[in-house]
PDB file of N, CA and C in Angstrom:
ATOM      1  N   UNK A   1       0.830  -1.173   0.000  1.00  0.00           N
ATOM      2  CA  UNK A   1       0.000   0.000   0.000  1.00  0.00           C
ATOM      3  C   UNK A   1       0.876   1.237   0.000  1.00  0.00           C
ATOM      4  N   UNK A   2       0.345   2.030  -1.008  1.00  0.00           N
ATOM      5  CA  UNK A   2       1.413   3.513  -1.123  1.00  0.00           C
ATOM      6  C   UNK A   2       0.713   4.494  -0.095  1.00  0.00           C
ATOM      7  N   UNK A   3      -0.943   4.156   0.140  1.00  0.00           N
ATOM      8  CA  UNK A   3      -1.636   5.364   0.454  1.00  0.00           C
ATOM      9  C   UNK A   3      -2.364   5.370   1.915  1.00  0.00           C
ATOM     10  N   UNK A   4      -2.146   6.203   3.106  1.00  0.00           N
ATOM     11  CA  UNK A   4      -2.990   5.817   3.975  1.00  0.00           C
ATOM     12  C   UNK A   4      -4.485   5.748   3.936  1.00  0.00           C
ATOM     13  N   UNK A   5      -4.362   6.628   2.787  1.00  0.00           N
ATOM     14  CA  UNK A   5      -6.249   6.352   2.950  1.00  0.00           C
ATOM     15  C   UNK A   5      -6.979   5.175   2.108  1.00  0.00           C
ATOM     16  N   UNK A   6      -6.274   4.215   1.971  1.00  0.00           N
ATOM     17  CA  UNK A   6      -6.341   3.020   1.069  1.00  0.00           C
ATOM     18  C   UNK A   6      -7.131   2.140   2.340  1.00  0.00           C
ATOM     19  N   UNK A   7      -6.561   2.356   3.844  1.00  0.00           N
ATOM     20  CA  UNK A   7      -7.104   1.517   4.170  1.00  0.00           C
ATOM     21  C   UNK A   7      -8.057   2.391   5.742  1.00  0.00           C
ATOM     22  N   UNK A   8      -8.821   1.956   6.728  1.00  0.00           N
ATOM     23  CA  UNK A   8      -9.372   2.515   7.873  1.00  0.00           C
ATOM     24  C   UNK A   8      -8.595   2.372   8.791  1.00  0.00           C
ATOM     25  N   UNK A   9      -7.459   3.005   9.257  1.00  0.00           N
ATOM     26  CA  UNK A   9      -6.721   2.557  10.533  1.00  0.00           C
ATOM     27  C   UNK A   9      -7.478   3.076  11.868  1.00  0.00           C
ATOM     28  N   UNK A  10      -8.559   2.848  11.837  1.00  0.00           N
ATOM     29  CA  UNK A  10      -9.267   3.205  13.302  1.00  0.00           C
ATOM     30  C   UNK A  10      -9.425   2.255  14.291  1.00  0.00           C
ATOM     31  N   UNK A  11      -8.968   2.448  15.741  1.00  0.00           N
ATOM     32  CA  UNK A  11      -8.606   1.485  16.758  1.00  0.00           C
ATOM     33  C   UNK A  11      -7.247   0.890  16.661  1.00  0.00           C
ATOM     34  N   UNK A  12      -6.633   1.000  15.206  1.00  0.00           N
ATOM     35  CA  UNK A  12      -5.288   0.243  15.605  1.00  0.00           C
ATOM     36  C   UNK A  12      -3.945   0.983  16.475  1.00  0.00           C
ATOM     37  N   UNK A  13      -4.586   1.897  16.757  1.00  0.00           N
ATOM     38  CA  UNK A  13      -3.619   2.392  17.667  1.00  0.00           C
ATOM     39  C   UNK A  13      -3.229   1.858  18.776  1.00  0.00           C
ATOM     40  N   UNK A  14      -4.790   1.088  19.466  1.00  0.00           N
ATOM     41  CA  UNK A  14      -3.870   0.265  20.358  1.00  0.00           C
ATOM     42  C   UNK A  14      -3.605  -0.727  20.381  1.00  0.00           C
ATOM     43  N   UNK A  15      -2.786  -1.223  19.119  1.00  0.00           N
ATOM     44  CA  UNK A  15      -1.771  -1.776  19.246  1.00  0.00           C
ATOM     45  C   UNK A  15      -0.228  -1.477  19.085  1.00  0.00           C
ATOM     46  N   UNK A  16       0.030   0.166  18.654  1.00  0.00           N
ATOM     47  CA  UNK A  16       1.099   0.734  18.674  1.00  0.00           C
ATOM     48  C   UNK A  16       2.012   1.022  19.831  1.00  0.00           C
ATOM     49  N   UNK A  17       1.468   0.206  21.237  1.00  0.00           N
ATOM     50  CA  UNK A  17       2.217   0.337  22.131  1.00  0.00           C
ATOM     51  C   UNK A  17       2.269  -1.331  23.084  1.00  0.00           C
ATOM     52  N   UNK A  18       2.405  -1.693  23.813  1.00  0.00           N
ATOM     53  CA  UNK A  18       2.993  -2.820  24.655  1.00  0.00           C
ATOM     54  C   UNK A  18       1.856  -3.459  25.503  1.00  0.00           C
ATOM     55  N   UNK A  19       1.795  -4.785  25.574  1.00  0.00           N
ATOM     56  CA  UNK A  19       0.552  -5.047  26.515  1.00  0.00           C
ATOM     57  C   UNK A  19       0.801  -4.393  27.426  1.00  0.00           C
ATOM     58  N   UNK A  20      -0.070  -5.010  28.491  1.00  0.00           N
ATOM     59  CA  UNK A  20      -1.749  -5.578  28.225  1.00  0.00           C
ATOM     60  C   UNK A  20      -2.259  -4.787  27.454  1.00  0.00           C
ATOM     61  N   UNK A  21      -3.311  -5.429  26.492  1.00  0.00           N
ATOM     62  CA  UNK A  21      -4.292  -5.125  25.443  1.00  0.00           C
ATOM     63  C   UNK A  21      -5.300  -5.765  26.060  1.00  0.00           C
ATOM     64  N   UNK A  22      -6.352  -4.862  25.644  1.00  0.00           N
ATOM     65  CA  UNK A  22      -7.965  -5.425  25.921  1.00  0.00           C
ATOM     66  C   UNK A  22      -8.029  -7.095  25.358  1.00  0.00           C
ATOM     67  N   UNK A  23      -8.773  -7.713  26.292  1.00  0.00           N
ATOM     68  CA  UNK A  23      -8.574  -8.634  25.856  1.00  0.00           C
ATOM     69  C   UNK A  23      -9.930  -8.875  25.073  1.00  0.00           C
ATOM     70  N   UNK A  24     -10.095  -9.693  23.686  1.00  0.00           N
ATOM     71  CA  UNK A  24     -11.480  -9.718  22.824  1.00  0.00           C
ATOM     72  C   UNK A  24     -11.867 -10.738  22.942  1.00  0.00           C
ATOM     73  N   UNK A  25     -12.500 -11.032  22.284  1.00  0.00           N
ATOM     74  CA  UNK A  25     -13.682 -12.598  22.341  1.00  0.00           C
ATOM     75  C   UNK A  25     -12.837 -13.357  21.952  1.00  0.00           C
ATOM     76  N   UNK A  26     -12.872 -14.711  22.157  1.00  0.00           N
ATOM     77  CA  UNK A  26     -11.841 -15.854  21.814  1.00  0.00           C
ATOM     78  C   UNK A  26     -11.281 -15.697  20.416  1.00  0.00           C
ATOM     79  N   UNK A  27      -9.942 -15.822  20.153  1.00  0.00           N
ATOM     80  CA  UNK A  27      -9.522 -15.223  18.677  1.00  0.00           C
ATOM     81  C   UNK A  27      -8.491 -16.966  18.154  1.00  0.00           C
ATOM     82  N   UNK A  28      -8.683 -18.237  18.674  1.00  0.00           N
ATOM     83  CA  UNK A  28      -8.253 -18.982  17.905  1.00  0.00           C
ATOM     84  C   UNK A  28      -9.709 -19.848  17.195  1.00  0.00           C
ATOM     85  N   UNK A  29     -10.614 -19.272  16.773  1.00  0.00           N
ATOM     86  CA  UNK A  29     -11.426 -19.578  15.992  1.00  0.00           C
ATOM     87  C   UNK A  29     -10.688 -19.820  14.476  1.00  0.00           C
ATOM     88  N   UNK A  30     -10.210 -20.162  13.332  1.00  0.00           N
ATOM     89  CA  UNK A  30     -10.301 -20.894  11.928  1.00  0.00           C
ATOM     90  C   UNK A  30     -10.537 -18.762  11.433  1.00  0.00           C
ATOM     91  N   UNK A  31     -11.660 -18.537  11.611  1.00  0.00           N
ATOM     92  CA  UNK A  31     -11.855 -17.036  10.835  1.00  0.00           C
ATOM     93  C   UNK A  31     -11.011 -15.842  11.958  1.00  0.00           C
ATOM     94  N   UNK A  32     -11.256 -16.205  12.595  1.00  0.00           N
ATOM     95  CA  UNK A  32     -10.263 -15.170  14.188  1.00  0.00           C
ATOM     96  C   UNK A  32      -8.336 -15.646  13.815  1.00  0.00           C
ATOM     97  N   UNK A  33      -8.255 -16.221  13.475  1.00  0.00           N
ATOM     98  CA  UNK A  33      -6.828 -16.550  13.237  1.00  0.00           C
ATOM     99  C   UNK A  33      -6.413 -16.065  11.999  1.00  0.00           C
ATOM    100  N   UNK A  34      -7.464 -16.115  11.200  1.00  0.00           N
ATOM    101  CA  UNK A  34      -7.006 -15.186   9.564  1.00  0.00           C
ATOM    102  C   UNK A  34      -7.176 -13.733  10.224  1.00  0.00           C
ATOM    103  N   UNK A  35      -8.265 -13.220  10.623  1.00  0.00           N
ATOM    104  CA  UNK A  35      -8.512 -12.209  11.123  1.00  0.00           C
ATOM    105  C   UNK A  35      -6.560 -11.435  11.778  1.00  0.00           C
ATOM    106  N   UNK A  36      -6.431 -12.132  12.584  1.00  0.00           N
ATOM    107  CA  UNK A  36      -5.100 -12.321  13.315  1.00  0.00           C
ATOM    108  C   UNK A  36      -3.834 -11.943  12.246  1.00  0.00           C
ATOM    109  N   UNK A  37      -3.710 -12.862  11.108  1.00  0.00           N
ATOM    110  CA  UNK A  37      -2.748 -12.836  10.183  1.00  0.00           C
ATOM    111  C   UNK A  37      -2.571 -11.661   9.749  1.00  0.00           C
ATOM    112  N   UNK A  38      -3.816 -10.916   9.468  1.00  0.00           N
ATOM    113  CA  UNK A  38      -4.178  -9.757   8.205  1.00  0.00           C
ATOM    114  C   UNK A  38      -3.818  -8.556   9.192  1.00  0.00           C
ATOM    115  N   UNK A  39      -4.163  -8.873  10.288  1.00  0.00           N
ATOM    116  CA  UNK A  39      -4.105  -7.726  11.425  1.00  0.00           C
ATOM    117  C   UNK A  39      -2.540  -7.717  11.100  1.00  0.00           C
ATOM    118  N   UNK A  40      -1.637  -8.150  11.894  1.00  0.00           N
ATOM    119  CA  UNK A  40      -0.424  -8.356  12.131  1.00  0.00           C
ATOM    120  C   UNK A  40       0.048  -7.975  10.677  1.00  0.00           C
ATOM    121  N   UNK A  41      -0.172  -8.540   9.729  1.00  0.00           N
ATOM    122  CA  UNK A  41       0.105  -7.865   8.220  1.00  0.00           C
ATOM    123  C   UNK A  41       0.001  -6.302   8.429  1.00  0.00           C
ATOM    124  N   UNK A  42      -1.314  -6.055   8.700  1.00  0.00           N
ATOM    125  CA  UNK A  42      -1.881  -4.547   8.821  1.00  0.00           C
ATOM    126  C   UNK A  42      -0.463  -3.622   9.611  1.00  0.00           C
ATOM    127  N   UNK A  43      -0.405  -4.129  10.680  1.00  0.00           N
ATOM    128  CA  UNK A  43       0.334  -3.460  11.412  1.00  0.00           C
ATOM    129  C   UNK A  43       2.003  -3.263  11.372  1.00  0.00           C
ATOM    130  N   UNK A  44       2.157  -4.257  10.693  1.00  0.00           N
ATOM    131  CA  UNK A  44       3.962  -4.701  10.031  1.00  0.00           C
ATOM    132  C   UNK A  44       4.239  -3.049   9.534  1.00  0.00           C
ATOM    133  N   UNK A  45       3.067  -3.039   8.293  1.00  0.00           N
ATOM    134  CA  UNK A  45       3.049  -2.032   7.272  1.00  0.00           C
ATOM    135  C   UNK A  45       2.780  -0.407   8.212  1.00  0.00           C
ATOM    136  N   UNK A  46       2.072  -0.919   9.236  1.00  0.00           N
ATOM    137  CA  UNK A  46       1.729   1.013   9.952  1.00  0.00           C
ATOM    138  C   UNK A  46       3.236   1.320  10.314  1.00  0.00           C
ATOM    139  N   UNK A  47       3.928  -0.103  11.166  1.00  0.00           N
ATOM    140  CA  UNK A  47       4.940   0.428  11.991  1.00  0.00           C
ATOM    141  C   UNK A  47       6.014   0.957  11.060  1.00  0.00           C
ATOM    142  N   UNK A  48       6.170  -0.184  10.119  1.00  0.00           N
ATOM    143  CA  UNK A  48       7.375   0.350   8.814  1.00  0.00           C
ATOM    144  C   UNK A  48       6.626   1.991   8.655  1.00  0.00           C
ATOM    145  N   UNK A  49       5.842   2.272   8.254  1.00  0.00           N
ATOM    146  CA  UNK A  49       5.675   3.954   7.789  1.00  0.00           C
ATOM    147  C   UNK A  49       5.376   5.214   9.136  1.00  0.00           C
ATOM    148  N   UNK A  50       5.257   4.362  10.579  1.00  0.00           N
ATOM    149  CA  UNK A  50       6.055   5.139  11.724  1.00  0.00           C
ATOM    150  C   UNK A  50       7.074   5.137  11.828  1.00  0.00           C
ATOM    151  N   UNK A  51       8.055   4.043  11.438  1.00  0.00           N
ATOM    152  CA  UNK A  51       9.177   4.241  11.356  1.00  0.00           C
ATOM    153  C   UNK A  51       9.788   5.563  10.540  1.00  0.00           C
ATOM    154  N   UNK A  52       9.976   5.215   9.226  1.00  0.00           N
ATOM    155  CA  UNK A  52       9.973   6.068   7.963  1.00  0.00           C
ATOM    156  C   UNK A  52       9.393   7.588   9.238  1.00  0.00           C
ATOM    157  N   UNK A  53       8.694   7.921   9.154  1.00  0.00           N
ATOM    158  CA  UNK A  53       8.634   9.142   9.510  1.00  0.00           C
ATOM    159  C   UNK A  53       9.450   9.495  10.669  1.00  0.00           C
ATOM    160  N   UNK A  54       9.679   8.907  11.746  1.00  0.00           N
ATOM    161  CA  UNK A  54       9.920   8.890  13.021  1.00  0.00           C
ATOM    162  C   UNK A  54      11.543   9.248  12.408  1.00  0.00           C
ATOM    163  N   UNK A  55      11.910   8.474  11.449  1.00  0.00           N
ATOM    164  CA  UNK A  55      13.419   8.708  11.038  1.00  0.00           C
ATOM    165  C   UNK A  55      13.615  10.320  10.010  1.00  0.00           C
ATOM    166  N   UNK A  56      12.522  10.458   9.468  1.00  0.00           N
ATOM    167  CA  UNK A  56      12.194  11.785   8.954  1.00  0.00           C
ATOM    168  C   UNK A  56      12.862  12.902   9.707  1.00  0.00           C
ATOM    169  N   UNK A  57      11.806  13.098  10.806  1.00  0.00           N
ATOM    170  CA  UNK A  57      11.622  13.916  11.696  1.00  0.00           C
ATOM    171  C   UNK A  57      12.821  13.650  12.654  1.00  0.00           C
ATOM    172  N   UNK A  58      13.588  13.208  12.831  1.00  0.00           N
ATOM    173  CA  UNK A  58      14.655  12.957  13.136  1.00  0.00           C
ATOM    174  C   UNK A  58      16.274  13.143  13.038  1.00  0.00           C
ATOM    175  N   UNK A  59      16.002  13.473  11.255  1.00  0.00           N
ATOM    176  CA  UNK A  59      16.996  13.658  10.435  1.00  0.00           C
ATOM    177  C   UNK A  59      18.397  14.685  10.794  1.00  0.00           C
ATOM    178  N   UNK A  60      17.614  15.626  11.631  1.00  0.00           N
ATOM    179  CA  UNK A  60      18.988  16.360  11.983  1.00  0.00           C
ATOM    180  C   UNK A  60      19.392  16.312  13.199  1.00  0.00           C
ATOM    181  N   UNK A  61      18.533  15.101  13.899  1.00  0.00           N
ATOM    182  CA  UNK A  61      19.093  15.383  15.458  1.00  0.00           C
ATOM    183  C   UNK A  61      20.712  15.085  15.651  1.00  0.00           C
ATOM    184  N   UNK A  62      21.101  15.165  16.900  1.00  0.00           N
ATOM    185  CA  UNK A  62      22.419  14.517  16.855  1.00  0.00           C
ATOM    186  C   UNK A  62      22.767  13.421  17.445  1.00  0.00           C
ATOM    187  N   UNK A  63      24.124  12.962  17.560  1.00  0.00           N
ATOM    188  CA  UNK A  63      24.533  11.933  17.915  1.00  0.00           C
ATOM    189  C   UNK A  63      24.458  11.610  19.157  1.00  0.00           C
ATOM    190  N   UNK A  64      24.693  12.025  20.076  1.00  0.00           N
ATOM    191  CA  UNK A  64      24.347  11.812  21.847  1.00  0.00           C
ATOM    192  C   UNK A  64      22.706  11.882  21.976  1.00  0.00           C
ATOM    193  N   UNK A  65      21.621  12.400  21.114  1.00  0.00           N
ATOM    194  CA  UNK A  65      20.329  12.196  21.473  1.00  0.00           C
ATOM    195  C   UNK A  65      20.398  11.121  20.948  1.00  0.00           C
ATOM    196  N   UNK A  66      20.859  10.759  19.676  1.00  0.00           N
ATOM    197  CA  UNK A  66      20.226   8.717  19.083  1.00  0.00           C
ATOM    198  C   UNK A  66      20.732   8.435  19.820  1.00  0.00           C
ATOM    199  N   UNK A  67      22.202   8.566  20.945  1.00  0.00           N
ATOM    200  CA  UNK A  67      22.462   7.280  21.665  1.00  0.00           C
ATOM    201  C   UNK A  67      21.599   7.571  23.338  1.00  0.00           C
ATOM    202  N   UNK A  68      21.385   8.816  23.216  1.00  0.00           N
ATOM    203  CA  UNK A  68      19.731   8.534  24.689  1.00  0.00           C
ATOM    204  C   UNK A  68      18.789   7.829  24.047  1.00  0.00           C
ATOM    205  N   UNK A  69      18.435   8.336  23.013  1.00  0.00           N
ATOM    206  CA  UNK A  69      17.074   7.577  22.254  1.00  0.00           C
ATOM    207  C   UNK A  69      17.384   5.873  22.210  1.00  0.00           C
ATOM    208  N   UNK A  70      18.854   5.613  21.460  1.00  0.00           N
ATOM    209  CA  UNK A  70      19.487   4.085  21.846  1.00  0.00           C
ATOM    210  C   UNK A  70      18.969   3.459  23.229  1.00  0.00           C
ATOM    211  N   UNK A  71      19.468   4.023  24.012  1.00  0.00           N
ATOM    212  CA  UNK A  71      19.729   3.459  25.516  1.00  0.00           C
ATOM    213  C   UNK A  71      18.752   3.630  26.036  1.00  0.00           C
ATOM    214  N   UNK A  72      17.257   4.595  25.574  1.00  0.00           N
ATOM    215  CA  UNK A  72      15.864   4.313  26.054  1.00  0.00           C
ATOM    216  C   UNK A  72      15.425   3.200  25.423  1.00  0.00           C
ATOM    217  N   UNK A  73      15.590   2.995  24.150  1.00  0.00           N
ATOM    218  CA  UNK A  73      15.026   2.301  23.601  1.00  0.00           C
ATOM    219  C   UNK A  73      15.395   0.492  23.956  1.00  0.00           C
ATOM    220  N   UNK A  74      16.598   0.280  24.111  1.00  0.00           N
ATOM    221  CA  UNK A  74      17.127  -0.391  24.866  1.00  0.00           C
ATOM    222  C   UNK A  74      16.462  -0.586  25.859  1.00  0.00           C
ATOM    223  N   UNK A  75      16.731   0.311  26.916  1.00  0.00           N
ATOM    224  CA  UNK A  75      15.748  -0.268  28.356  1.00  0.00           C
ATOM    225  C   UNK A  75      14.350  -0.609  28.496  1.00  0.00           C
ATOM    226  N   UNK A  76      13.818  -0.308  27.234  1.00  0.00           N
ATOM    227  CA  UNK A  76      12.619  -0.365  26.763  1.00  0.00           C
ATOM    228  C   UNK A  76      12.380  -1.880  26.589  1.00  0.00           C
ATOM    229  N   UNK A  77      13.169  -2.188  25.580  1.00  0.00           N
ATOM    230  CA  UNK A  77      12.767  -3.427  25.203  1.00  0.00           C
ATOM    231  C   UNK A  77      13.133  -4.800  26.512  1.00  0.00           C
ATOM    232  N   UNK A  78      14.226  -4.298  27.450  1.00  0.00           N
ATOM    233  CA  UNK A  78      14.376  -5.339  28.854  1.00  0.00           C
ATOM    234  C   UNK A  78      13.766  -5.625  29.514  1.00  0.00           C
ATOM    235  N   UNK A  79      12.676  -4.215  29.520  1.00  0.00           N
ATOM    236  CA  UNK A  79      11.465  -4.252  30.564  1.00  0.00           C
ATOM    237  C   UNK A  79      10.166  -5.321  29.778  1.00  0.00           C
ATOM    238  N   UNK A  80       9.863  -5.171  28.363  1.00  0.00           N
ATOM    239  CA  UNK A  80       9.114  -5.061  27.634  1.00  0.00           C
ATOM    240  C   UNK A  80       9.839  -7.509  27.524  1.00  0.00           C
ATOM    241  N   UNK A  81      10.580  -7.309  27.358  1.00  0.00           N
ATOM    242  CA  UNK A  81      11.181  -8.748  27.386  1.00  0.00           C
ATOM    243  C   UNK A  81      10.548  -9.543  28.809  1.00  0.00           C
ATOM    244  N   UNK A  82      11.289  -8.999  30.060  1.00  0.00           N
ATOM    245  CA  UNK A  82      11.027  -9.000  31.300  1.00  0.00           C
ATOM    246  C   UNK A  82       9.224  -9.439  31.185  1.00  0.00           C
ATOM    247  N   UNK A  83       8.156  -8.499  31.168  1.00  0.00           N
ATOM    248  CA  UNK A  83       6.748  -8.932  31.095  1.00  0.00           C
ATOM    249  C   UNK A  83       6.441  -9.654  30.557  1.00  0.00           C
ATOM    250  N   UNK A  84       6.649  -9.574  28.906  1.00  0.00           N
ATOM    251  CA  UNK A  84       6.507 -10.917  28.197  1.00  0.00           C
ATOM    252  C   UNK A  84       6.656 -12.521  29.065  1.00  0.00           C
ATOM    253  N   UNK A  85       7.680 -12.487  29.512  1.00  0.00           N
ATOM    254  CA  UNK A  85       8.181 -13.996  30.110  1.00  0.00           C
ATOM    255  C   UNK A  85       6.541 -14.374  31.043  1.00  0.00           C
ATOM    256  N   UNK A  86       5.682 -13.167  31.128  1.00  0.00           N
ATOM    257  CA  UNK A  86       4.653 -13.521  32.343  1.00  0.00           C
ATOM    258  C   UNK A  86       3.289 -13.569  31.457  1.00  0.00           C
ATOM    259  N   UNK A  87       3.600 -12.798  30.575  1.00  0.00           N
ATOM    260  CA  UNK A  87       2.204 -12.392  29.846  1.00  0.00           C
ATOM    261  C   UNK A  87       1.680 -13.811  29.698  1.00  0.00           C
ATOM    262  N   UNK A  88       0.292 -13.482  29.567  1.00  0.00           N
ATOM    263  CA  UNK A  88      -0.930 -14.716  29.132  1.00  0.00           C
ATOM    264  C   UNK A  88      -2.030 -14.134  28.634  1.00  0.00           C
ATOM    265  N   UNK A  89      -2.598 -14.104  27.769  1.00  0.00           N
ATOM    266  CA  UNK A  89      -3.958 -13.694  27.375  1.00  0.00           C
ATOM    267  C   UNK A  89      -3.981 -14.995  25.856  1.00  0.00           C
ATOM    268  N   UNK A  90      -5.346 -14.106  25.389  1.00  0.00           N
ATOM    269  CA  UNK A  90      -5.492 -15.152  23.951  1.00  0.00           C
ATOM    270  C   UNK A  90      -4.461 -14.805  22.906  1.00  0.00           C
ATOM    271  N   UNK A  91      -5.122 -15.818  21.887  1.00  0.00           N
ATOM    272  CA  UNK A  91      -3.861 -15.558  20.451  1.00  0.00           C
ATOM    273  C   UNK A  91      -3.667 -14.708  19.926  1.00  0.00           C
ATOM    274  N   UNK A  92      -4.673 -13.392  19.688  1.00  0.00           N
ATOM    275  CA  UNK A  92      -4.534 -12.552  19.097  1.00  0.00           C
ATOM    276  C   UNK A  92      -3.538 -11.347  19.901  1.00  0.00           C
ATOM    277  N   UNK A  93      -3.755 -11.419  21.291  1.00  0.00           N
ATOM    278  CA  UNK A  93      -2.998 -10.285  21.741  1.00  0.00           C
ATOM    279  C   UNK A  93      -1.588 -10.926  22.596  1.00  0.00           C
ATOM    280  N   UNK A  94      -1.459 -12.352  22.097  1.00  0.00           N
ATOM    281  CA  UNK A  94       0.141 -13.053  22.585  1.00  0.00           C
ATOM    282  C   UNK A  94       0.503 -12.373  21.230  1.00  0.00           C
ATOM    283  N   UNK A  95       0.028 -13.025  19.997  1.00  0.00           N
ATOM    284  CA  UNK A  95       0.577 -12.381  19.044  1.00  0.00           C
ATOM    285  C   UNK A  95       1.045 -10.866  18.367  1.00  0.00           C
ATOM    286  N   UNK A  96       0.263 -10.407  18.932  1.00  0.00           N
ATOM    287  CA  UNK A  96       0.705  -8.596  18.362  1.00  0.00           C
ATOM    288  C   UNK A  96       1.431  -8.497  19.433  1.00  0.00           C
ATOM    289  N   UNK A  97       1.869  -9.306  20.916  1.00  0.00           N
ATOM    290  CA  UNK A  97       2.302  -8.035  21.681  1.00  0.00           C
ATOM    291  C   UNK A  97       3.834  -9.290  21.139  1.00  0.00           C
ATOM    292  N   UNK A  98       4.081 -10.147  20.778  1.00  0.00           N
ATOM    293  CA  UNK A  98       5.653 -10.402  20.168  1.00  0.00           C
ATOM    294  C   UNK A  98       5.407  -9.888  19.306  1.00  0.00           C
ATOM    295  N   UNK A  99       4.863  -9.311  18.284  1.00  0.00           N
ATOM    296  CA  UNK A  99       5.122  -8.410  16.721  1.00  0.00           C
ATOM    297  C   UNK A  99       5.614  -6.968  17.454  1.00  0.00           C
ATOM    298  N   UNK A 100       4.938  -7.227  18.378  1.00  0.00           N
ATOM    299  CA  UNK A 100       4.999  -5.361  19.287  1.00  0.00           C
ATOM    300  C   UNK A 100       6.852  -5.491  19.447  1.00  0.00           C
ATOM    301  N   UNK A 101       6.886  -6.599  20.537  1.00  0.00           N
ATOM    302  CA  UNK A 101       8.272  -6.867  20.817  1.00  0.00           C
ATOM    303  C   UNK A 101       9.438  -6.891  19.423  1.00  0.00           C
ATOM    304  N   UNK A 102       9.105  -7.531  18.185  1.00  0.00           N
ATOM    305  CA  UNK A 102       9.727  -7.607  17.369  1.00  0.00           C
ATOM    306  C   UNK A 102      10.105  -6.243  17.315  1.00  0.00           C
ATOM    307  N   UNK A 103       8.980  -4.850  16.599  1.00  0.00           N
ATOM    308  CA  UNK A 103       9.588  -3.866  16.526  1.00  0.00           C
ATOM    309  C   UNK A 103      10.033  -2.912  17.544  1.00  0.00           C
ATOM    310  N   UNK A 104       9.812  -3.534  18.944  1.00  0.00           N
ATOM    311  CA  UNK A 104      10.783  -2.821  19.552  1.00  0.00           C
ATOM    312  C   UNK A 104      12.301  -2.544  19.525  1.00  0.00           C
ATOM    313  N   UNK A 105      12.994  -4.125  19.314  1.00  0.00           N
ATOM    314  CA  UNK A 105      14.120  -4.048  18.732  1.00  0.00           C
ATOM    315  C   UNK A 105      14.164  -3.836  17.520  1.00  0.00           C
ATOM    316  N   UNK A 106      13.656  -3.648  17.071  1.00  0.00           N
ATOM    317  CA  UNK A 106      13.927  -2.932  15.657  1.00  0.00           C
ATOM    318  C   UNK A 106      14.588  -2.201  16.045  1.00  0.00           C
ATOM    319  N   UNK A 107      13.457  -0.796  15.957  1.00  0.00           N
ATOM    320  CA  UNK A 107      13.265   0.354  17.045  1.00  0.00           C
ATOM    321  C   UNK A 107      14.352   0.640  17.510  1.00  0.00           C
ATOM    322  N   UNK A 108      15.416  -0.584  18.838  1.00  0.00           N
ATOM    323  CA  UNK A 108      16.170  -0.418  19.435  1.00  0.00           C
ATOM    324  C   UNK A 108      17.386  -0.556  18.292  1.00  0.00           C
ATOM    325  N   UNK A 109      17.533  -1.337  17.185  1.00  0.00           N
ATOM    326  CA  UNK A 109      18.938  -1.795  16.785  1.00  0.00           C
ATOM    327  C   UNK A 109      18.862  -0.842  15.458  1.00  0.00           C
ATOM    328  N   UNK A 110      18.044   0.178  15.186  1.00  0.00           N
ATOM    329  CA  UNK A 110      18.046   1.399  14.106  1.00  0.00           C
ATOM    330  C   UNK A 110      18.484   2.294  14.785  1.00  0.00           C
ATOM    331  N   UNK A 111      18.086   3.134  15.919  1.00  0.00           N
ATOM    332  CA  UNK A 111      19.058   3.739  17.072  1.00  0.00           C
ATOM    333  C   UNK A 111      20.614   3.113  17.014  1.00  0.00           C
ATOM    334  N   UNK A 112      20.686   1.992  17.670  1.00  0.00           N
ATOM    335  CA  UNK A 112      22.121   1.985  17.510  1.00  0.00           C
ATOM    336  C   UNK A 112      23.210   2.062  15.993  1.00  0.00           C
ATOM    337  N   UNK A 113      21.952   1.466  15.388  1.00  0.00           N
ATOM    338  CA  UNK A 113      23.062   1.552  13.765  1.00  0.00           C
ATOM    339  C   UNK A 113      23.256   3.057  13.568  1.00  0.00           C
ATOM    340  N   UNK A 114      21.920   4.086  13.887  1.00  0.00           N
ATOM    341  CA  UNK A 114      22.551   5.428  13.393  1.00  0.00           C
ATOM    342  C   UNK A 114      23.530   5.962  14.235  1.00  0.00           C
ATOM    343  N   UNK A 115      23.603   5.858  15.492  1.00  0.00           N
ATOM    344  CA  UNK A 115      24.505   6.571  16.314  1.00  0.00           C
ATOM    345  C   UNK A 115      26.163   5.946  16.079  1.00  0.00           C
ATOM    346  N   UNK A 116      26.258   4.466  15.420  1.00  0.00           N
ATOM    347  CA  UNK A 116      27.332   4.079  14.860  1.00  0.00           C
ATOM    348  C   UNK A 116      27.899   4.653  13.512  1.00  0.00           C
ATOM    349  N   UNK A 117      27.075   5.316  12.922  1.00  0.00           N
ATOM    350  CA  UNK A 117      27.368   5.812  11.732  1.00  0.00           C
ATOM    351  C   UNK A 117      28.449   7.257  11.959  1.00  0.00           C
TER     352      UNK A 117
END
């Protein structure tokens, strides 16, 4: 997708941050598990174009803020690791909150690549 208005991103915001998430009606149903796929698809694509901007808007900061921004982002993801090990809910929100986790390190290891540059 080139265009945001291609698709309705309403409510997916919360999933742009870390459990706990509301938890919904049972989601390993056969149609709740595609549901699941497309979501997580959905959201791959929001975070890649928060990213992209986030690096935009970013462009002239300097080198000692990416490596605070690094080393938040970092502690971010220990804590965010740390809960995980406890978390429990259904499939749909085990699953977005490791997609969540995935782009945290992202998140965290794009910080460090720029401040290495």
């Amino acid at each position: 997708m080139h265009s945001t208005q291609l698709l309705d991103e309403t409510g997916l915001d919360m999933w742009d941050t870390g459990p706990p998430y509301p938890t919904g009606p049972p989601s390993s149903t056969p149609q709740e598990l595609v549901h699941t796929k497309r979501l997580a698809e959905v959201m791959h694509g929001r975070w890649v174009r928060m990213q992209r901007e986030r690096e935009a808007a970013e462009a002239g900061i300097s080198r000692q803020v990416l490596r605070e921004r690094s080393e938040m982002a970092l502690e971010a993801w220990h804590v965010a690791t740390a809960f995980m090990e406890l978390y429990d809910d259904g499939h749909r929100e085990l699953t977005m909150a490791q997609l969540w986790l995935q782009w945290l390190a992202r998140e965290t290891y794009e910080y460090h690549s720029r401040c290495s540059k």
